[in-house]
Protein backbone atom coordinates (compact mmCIF):
# COMPACT_ATOMS: atom_id res chain seq x y z
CA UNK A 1 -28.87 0.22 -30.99
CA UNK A 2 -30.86 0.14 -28.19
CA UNK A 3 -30.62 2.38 -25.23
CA UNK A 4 -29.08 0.28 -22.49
CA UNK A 5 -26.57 -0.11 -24.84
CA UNK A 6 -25.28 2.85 -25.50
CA UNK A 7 -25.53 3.74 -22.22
CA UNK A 8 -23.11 0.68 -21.81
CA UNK A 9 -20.62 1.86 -24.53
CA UNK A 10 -20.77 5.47 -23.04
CA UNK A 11 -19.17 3.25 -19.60
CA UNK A 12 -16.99 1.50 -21.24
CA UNK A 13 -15.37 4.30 -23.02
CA UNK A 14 -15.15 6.69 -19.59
CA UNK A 15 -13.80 3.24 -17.91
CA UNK A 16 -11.20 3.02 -20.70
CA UNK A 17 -10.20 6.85 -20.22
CA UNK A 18 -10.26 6.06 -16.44
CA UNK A 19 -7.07 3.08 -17.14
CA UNK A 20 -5.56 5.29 -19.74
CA UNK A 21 -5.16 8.30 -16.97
CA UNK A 22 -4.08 5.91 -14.47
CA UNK A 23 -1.29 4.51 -16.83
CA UNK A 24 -0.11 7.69 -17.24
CA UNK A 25 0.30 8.54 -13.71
CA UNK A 26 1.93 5.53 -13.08
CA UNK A 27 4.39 5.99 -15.86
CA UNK A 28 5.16 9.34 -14.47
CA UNK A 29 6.99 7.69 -11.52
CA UNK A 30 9.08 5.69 -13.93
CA UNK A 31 9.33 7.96 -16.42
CA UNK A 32 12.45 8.26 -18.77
CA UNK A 33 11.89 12.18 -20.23
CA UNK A 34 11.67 11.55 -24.16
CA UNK A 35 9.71 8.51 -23.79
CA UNK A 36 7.16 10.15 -21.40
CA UNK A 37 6.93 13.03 -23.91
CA UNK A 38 6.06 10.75 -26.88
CA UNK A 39 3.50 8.56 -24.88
CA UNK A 40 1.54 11.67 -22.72
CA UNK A 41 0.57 13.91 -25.31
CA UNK A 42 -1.27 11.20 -27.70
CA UNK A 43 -2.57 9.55 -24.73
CA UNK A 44 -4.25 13.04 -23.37
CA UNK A 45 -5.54 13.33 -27.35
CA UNK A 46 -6.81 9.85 -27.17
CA UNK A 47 -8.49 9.88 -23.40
CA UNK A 48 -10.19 13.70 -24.16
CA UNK A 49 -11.78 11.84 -27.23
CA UNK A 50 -13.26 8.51 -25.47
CA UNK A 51 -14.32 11.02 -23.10
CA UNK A 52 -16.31 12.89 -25.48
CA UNK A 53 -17.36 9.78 -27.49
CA UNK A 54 -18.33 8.46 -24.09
CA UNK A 55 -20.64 11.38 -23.54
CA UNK A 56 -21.98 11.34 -26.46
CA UNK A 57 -23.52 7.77 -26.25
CA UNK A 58 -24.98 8.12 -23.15
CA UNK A 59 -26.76 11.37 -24.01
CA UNK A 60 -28.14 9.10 -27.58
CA UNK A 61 -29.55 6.38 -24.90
CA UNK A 62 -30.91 8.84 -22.27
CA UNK A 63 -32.63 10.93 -25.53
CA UNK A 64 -34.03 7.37 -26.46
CA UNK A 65 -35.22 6.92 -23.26
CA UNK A 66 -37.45 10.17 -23.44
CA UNK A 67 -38.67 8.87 -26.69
């Protein structure tokens, strides 16, 4: 792929771990105790990972910029 987009995908996946955090928050107000227990701990599992996958791409397209 080319660098400006995987710099783009690296965005996308910190904006998606951005809505996923917020959700949670939000669902803490409302929360209902075993529900809010099944839904936080994938979601942390799930927003730690597009947060690394996000990283990830934008170091590839920065290293293909130096290239």
């Amino acid at each position: 792929m080319k660098k400006e987009t995987l710099k783009e995908l690296g965005k996308l996946h910190f904006d998606i771990s951005k809505i996923i955090i917020a959700l949670i928050i939000i669902g803490g107000f409302f929360k209902n105790e075993k529900a809010y227990e099944d839904i936080i701990i994938p979601s942390i599992f799930v927003t730690i990972g597009l947060i690394i996958v996000g990283t990830l791409l934008i170091n590839k397209g920065a290293k293909d910029d130096c290239e």
